[in-house]
PDB file of N, CA and C in Angstrom:
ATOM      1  N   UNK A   1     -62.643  -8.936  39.899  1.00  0.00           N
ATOM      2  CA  UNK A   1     -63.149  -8.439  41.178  1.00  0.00           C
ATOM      3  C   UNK A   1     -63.111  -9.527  42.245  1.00  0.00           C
ATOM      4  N   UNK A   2     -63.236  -9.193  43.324  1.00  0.00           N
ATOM      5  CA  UNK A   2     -63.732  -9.965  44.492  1.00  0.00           C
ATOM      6  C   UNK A   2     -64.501 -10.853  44.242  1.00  0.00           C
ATOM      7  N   UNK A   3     -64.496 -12.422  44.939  1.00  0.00           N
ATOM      8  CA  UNK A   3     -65.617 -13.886  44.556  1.00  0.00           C
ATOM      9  C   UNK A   3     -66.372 -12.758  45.237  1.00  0.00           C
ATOM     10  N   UNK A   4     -66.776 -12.334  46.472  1.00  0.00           N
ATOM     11  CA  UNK A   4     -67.716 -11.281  47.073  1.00  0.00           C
ATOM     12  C   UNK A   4     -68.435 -10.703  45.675  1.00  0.00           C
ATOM     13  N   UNK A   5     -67.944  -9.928  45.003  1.00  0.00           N
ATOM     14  CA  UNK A   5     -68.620  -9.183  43.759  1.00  0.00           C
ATOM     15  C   UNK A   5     -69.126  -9.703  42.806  1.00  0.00           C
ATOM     16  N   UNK A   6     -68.039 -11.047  42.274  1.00  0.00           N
ATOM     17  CA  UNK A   6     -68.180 -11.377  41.567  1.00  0.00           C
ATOM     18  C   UNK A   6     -69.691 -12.285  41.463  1.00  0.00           C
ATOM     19  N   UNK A   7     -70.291 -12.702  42.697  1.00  0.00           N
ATOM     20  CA  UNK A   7     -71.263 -13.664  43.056  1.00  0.00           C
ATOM     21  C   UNK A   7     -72.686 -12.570  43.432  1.00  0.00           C
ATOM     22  N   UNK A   8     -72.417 -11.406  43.247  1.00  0.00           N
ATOM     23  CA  UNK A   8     -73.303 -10.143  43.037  1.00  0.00           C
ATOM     24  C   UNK A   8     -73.095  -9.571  41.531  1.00  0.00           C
ATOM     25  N   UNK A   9     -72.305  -9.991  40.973  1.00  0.00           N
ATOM     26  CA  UNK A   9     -72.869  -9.511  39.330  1.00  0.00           C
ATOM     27  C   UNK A   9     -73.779 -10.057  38.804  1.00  0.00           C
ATOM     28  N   UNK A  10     -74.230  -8.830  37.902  1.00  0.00           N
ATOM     29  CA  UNK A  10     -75.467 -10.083  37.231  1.00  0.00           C
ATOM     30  C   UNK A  10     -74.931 -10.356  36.229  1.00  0.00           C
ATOM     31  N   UNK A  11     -75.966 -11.414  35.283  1.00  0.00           N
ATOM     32  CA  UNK A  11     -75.719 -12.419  34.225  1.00  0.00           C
ATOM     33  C   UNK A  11     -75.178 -11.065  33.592  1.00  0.00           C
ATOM     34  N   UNK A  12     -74.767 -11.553  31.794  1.00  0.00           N
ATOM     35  CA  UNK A  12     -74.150 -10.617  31.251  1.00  0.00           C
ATOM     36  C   UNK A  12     -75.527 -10.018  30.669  1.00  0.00           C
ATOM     37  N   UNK A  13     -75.315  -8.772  30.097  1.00  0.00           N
ATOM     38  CA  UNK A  13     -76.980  -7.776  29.827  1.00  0.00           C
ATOM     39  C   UNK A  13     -77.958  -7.677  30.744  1.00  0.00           C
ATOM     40  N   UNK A  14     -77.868  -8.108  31.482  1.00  0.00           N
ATOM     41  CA  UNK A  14     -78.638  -8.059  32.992  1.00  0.00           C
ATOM     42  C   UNK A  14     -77.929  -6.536  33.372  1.00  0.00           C
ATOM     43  N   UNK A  15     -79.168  -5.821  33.840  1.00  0.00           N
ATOM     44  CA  UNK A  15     -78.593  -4.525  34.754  1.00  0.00           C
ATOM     45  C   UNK A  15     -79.327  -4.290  35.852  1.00  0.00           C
ATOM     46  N   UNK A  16     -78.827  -4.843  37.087  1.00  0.00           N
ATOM     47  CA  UNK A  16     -79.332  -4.540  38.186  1.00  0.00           C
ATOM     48  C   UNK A  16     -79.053  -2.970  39.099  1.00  0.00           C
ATOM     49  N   UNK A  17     -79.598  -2.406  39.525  1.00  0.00           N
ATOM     50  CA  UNK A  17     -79.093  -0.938  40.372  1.00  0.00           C
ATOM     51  C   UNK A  17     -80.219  -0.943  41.548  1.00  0.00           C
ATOM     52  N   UNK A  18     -79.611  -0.787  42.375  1.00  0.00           N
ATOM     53  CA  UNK A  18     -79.914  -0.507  43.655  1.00  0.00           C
ATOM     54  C   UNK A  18     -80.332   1.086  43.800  1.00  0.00           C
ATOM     55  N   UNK A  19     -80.917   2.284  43.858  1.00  0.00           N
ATOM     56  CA  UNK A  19     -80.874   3.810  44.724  1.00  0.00           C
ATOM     57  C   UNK A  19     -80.568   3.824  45.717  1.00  0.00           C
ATOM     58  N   UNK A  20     -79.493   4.707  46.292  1.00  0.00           N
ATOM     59  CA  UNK A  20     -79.604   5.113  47.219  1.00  0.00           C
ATOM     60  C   UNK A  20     -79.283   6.836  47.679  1.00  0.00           C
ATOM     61  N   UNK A  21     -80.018   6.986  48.828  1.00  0.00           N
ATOM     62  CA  UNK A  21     -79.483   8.915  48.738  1.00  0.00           C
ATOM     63  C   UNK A  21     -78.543   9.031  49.838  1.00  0.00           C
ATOM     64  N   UNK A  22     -77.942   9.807  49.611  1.00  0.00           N
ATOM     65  CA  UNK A  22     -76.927  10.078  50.670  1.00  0.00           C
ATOM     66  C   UNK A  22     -76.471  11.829  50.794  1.00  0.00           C
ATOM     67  N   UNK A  23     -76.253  12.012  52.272  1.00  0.00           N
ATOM     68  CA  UNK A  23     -76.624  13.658  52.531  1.00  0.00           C
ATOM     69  C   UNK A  23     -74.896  13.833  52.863  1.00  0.00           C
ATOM     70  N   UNK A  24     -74.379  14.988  52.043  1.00  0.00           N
ATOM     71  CA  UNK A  24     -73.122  15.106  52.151  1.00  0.00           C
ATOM     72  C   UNK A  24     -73.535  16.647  52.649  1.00  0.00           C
ATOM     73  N   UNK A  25     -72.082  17.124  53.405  1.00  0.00           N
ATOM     74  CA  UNK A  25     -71.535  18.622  53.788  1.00  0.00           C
ATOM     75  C   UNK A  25     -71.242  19.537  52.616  1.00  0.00           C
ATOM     76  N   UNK A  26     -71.290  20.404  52.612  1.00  0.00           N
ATOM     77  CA  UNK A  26     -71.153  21.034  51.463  1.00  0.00           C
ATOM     78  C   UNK A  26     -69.336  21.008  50.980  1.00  0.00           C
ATOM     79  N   UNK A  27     -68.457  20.467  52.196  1.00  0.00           N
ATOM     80  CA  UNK A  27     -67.045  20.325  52.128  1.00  0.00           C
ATOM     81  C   UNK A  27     -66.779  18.754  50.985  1.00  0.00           C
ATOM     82  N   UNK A  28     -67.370  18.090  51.818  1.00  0.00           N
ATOM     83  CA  UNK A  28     -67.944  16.475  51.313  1.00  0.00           C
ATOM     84  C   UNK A  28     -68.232  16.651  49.453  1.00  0.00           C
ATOM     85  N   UNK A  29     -69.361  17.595  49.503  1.00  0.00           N
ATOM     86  CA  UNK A  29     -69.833  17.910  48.330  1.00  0.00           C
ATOM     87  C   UNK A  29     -68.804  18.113  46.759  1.00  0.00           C
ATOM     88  N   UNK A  30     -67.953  18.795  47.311  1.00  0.00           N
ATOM     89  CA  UNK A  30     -66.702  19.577  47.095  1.00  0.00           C
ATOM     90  C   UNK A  30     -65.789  18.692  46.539  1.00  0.00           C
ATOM     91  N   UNK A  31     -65.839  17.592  47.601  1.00  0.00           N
ATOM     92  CA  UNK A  31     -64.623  16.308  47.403  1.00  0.00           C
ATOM     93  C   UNK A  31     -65.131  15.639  46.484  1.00  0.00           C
ATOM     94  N   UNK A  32     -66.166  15.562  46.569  1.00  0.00           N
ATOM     95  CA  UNK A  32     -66.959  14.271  45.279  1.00  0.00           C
ATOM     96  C   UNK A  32     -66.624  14.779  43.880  1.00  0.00           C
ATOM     97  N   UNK A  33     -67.005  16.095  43.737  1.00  0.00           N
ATOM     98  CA  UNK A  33     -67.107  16.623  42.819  1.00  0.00           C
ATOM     99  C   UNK A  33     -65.931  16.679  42.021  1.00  0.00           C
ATOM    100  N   UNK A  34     -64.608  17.100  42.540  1.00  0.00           N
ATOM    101  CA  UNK A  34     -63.099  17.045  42.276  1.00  0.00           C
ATOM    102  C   UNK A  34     -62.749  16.039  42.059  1.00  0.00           C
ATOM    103  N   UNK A  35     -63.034  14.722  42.696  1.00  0.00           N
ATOM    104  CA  UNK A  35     -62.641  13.407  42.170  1.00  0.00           C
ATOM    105  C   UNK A  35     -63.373  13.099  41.168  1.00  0.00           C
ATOM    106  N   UNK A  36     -64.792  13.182  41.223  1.00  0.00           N
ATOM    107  CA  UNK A  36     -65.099  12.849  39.628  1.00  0.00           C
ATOM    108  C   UNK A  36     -64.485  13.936  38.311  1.00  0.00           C
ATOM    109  N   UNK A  37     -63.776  15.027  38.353  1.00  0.00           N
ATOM    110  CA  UNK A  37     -63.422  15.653  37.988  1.00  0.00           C
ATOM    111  C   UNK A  37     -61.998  15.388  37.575  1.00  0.00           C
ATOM    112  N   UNK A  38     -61.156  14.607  38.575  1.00  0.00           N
ATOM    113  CA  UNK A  38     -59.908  14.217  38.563  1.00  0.00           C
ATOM    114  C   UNK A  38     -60.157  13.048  37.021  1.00  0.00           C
ATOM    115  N   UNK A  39     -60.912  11.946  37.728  1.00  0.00           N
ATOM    116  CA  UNK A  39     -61.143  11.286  36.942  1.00  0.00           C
ATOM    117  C   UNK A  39     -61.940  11.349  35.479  1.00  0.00           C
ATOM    118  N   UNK A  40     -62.629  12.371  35.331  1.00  0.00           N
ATOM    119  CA  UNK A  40     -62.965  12.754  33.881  1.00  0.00           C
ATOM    120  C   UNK A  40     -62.105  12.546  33.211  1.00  0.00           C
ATOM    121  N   UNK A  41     -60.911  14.112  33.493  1.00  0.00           N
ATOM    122  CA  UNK A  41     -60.133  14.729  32.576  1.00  0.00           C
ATOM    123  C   UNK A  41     -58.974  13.353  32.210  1.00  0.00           C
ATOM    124  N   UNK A  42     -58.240  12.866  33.628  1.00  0.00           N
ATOM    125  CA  UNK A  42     -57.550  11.867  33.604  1.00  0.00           C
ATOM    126  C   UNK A  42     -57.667  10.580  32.532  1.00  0.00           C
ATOM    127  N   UNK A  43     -59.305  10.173  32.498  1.00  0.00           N
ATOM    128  CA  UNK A  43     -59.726   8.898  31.215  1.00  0.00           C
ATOM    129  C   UNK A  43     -60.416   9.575  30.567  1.00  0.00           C
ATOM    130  N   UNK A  44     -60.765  10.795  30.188  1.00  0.00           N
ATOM    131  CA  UNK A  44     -61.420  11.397  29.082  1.00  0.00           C
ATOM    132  C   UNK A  44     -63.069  10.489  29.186  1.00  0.00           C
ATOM    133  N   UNK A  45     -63.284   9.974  29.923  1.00  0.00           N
ATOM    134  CA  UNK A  45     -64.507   9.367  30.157  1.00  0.00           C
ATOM    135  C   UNK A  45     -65.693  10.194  30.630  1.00  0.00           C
ATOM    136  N   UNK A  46     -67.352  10.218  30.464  1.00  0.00           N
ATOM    137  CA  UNK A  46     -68.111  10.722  30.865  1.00  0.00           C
ATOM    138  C   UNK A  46     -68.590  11.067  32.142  1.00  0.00           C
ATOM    139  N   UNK A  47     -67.400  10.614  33.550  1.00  0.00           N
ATOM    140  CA  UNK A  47     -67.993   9.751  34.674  1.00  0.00           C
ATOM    141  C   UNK A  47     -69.193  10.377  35.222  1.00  0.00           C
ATOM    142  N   UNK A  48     -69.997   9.693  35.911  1.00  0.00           N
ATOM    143  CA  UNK A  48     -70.901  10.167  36.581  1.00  0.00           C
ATOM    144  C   UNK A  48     -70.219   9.891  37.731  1.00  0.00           C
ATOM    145  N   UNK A  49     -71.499  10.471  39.417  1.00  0.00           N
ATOM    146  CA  UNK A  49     -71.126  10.410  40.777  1.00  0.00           C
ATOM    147  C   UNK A  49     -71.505   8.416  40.898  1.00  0.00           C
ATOM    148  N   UNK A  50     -72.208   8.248  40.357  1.00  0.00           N
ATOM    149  CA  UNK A  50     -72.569   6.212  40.369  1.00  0.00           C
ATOM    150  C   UNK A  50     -71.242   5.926  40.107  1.00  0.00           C
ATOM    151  N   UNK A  51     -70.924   5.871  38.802  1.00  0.00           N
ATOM    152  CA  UNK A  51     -69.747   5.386  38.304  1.00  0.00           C
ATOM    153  C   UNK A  51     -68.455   6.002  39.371  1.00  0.00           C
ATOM    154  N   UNK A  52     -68.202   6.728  39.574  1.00  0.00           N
ATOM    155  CA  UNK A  52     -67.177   7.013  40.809  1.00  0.00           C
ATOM    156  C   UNK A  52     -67.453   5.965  42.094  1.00  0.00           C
ATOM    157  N   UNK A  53     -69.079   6.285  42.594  1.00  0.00           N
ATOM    158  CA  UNK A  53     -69.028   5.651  43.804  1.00  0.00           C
ATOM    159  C   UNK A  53     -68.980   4.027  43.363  1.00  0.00           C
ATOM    160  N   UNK A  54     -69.659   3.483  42.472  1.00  0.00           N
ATOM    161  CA  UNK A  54     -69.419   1.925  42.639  1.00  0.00           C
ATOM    162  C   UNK A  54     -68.067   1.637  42.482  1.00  0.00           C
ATOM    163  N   UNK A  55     -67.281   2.627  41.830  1.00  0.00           N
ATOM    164  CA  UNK A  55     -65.593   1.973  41.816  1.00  0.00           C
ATOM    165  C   UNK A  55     -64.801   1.855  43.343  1.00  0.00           C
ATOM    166  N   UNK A  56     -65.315   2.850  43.563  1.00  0.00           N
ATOM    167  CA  UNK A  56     -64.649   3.648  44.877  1.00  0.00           C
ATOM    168  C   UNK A  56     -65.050   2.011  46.036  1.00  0.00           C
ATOM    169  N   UNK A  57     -66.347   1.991  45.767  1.00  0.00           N
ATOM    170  CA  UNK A  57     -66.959   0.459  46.676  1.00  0.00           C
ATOM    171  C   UNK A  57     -66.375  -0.777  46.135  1.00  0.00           C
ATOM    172  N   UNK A  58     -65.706  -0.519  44.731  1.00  0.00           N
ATOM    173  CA  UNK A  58     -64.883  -2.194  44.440  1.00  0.00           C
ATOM    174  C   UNK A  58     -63.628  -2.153  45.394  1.00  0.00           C
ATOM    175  N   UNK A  59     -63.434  -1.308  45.555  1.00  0.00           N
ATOM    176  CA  UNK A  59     -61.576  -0.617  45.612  1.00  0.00           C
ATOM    177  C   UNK A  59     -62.230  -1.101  48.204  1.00  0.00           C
ATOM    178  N   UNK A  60     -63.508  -0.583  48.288  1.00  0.00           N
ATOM    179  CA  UNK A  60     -63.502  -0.926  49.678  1.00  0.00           C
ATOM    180  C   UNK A  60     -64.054  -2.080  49.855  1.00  0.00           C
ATOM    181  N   UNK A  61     -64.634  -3.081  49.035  1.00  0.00           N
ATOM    182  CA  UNK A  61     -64.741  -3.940  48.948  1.00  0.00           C
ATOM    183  C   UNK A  61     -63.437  -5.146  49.075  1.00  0.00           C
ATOM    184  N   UNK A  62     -62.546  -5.058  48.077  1.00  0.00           N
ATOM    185  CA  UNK A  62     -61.599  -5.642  47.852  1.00  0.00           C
ATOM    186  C   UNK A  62     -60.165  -5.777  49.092  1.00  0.00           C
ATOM    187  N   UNK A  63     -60.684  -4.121  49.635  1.00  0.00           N
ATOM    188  CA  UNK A  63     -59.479  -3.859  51.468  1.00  0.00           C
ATOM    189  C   UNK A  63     -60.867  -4.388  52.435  1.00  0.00           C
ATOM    190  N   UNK A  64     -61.657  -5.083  51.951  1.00  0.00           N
ATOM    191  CA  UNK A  64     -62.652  -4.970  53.519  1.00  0.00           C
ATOM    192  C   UNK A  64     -61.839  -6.248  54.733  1.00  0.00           C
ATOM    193  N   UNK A  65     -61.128  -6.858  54.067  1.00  0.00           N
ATOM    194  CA  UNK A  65     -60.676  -8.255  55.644  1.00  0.00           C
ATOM    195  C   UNK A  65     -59.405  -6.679  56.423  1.00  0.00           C
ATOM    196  N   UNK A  66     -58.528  -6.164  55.904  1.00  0.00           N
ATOM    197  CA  UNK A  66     -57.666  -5.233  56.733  1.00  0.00           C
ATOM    198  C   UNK A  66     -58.474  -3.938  56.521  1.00  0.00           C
ATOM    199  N   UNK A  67     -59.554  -3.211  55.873  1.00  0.00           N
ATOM    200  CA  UNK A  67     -60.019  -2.104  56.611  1.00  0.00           C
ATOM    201  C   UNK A  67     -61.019  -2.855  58.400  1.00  0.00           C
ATOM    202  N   UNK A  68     -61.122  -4.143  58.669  1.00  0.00           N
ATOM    203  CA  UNK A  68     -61.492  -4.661  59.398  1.00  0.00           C
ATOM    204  C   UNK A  68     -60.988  -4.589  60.410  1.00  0.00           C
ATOM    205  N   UNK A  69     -59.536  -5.090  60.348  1.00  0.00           N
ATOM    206  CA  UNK A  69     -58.446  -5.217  61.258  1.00  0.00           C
ATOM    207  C   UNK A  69     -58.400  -4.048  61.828  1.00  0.00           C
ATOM    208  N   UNK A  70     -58.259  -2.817  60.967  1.00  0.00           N
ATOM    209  CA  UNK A  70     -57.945  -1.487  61.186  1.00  0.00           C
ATOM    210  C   UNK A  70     -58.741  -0.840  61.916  1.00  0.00           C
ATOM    211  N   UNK A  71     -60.143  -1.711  61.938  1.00  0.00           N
ATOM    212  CA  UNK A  71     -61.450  -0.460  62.747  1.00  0.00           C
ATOM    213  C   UNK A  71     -61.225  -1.281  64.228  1.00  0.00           C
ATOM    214  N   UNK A  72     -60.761  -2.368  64.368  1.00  0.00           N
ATOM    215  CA  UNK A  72     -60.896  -2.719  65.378  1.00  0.00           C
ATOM    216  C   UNK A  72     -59.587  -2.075  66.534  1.00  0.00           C
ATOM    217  N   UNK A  73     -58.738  -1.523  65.492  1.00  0.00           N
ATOM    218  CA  UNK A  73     -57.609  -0.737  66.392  1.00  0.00           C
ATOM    219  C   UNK A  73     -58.751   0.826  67.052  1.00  0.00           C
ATOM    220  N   UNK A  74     -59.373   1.153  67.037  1.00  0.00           N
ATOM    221  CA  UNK A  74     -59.831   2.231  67.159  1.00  0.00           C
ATOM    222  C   UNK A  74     -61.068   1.976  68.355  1.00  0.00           C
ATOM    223  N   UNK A  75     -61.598   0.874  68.045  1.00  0.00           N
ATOM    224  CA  UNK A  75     -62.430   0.440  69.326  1.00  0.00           C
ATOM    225  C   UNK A  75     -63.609   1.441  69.035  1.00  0.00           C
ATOM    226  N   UNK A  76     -64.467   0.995  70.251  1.00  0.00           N
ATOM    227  CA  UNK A  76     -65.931   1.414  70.382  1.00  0.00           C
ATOM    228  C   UNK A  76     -65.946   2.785  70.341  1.00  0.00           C
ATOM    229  N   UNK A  77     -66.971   3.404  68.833  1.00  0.00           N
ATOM    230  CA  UNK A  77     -66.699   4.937  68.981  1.00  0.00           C
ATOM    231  C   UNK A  77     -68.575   5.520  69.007  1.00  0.00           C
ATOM    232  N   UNK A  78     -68.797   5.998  69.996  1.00  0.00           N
ATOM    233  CA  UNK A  78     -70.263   6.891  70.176  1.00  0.00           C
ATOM    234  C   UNK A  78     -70.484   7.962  68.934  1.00  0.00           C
ATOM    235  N   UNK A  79     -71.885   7.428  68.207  1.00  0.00           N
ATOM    236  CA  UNK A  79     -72.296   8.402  66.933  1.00  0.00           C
ATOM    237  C   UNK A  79     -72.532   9.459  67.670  1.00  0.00           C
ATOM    238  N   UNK A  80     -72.058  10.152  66.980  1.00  0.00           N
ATOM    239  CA  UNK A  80     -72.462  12.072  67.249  1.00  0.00           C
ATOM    240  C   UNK A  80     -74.106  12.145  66.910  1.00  0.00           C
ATOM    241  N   UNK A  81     -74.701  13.163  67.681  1.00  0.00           N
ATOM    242  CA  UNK A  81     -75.711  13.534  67.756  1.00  0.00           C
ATOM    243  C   UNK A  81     -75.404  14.663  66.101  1.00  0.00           C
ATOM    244  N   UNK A  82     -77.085  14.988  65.276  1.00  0.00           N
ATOM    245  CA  UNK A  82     -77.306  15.533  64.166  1.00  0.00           C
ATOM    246  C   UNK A  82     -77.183  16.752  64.516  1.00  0.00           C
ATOM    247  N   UNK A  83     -77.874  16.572  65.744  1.00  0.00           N
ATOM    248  CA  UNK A  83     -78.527  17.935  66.301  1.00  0.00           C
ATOM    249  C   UNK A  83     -77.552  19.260  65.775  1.00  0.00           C
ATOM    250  N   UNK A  84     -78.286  20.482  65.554  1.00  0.00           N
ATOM    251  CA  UNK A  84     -77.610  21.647  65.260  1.00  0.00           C
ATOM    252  C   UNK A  84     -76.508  22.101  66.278  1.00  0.00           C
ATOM    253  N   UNK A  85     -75.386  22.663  65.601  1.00  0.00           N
ATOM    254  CA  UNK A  85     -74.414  22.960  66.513  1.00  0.00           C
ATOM    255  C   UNK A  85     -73.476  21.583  66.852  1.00  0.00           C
ATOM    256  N   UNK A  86     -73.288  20.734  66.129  1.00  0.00           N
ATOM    257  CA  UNK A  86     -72.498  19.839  66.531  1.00  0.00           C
ATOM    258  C   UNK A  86     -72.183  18.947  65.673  1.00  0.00           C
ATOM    259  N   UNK A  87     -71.807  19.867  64.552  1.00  0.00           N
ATOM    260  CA  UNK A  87     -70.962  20.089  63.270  1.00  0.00           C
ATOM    261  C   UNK A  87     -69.592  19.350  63.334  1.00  0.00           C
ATOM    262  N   UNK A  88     -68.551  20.115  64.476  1.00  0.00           N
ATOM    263  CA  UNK A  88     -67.380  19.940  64.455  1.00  0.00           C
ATOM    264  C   UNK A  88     -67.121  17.917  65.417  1.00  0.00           C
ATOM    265  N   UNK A  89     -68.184  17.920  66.593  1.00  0.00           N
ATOM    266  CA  UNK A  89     -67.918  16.277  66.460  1.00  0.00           C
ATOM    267  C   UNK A  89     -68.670  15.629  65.654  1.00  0.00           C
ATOM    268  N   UNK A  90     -68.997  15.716  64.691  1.00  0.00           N
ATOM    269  CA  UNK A  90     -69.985  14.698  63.627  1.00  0.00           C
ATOM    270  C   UNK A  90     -68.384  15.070  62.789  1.00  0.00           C
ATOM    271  N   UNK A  91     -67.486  15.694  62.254  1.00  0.00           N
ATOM    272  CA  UNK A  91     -66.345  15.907  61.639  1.00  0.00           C
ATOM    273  C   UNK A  91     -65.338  15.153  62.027  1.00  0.00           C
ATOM    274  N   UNK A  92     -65.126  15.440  63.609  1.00  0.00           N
ATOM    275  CA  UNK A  92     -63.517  14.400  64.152  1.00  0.00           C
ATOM    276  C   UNK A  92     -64.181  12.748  63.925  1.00  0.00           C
ATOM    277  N   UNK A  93     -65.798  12.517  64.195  1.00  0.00           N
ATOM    278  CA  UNK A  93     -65.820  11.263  64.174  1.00  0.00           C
ATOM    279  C   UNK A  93     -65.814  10.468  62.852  1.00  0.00           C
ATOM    280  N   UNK A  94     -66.416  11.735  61.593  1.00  0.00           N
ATOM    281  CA  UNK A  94     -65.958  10.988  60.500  1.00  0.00           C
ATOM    282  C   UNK A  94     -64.446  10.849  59.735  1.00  0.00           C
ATOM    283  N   UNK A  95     -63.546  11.903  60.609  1.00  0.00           N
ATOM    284  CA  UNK A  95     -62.119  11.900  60.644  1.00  0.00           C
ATOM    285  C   UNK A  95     -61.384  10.661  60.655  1.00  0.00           C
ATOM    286  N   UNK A  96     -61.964  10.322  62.011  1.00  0.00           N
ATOM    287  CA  UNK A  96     -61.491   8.991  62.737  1.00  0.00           C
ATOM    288  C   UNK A  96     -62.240   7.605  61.675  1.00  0.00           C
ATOM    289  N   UNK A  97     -63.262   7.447  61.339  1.00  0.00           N
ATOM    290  CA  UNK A  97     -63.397   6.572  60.500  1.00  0.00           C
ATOM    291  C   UNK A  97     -63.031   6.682  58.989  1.00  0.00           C
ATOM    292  N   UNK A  98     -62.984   7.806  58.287  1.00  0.00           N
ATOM    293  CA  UNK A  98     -61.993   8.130  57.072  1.00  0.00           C
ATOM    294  C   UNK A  98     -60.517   7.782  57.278  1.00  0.00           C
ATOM    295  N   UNK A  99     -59.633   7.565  58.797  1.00  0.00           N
ATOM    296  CA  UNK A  99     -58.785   7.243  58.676  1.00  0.00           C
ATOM    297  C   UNK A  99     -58.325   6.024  58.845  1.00  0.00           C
ATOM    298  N   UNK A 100     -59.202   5.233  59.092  1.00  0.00           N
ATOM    299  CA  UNK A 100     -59.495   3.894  59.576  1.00  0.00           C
ATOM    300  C   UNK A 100     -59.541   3.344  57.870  1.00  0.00           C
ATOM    301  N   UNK A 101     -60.553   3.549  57.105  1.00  0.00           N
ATOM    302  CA  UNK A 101     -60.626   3.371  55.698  1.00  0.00           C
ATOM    303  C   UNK A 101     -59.342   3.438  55.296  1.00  0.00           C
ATOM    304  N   UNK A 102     -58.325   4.339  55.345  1.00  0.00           N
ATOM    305  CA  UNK A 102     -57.183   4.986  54.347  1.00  0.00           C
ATOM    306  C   UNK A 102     -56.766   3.896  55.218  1.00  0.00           C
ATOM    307  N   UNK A 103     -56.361   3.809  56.093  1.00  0.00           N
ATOM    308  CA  UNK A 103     -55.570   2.961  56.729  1.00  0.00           C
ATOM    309  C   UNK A 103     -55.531   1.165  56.484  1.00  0.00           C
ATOM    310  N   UNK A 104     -56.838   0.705  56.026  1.00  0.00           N
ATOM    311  CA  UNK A 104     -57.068  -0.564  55.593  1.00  0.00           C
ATOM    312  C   UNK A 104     -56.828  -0.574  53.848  1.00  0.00           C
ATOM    313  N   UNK A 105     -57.294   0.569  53.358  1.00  0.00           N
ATOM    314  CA  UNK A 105     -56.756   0.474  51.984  1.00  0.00           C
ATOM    315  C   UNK A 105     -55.394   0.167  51.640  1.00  0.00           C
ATOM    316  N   UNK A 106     -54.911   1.087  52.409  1.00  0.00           N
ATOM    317  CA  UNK A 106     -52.832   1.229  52.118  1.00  0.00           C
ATOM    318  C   UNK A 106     -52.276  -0.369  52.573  1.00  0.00           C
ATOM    319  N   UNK A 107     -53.115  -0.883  53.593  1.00  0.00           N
ATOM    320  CA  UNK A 107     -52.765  -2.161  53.777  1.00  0.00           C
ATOM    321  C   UNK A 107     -52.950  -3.254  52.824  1.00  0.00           C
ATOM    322  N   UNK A 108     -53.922  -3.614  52.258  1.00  0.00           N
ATOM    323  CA  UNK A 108     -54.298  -3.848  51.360  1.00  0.00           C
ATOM    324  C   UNK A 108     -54.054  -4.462  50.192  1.00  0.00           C
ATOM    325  N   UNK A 109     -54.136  -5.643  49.723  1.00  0.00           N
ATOM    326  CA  UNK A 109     -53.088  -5.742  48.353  1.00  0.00           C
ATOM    327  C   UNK A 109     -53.512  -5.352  46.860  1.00  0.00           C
ATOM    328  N   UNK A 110     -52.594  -4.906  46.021  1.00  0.00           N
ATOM    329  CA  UNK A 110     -52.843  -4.214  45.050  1.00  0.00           C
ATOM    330  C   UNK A 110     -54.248  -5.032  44.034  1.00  0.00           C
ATOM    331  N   UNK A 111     -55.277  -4.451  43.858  1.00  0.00           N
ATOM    332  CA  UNK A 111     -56.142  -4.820  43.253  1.00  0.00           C
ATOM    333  C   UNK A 111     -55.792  -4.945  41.577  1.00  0.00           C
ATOM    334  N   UNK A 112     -56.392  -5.987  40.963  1.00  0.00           N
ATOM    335  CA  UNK A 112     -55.818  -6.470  39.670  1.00  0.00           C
ATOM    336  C   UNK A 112     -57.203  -5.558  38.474  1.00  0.00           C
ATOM    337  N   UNK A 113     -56.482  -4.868  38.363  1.00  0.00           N
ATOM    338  CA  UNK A 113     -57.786  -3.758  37.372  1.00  0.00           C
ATOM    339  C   UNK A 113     -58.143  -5.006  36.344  1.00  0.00           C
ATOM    340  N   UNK A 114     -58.031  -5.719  35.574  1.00  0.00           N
ATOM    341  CA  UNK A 114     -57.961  -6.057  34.283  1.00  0.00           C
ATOM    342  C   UNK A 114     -59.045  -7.457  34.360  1.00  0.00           C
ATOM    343  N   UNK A 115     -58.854  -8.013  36.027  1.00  0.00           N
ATOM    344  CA  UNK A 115     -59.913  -9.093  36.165  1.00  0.00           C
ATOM    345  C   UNK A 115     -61.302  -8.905  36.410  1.00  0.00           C
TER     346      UNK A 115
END
């Protein structure tokens, strides 16, 4: 992994975990679910939604210097209001930063699974 990660692991048998909650769309919902799903069947493994998301955070961890580069092509963007009815810009704006992500990943150099 990343010296970044690697200097956040704990000792060995040490298990540290953080909680956190997070409020997805029911579309969002959908996506999570299929990728941990992809990845079940794919490694025959038990995955949970943790185990998906901490990989998913090595993998944005490891693109974070060019998903960097990449947000700065996009410049200063105003959070959408929660408020009801304003669904569809809380969507283009997480559009625009989902593509900012894909865009620093693909840049990115190939991460070494095995270290």
């Amino acid at each position: 992994p990343p010296a970044a990660l690697l200097s956040q692991m704990p000792e060995a048998g040490a298990i540290s975990l953080v909680k956190r909650e997070f409020v997805l769309t029911p579309a969002t919902e959908q996506s999570l679910l299929a990728l941990i799903d992809i990845l079940r069947r794919a490694t025959g493994a038990r995955l949970s939604a943790s185990h998906v998301l901490r990989a998913m955070l090595i993998g944005v961890e490891h693109a974070r210097p060019t998903i960097e580069t990449e947000s700065r092509r996009i410049g200063p963007l105003k959070l959408p209001s929660n408020a009801h009815g304003r669904d569809a810009e809380r969507a283009r704006f997480e559009r625009r930063i989902a593509a900012v992500l894909i865009a620093g990943m693909r840049a990115a150099a190939s991460l070494d699974a095995e270290s």
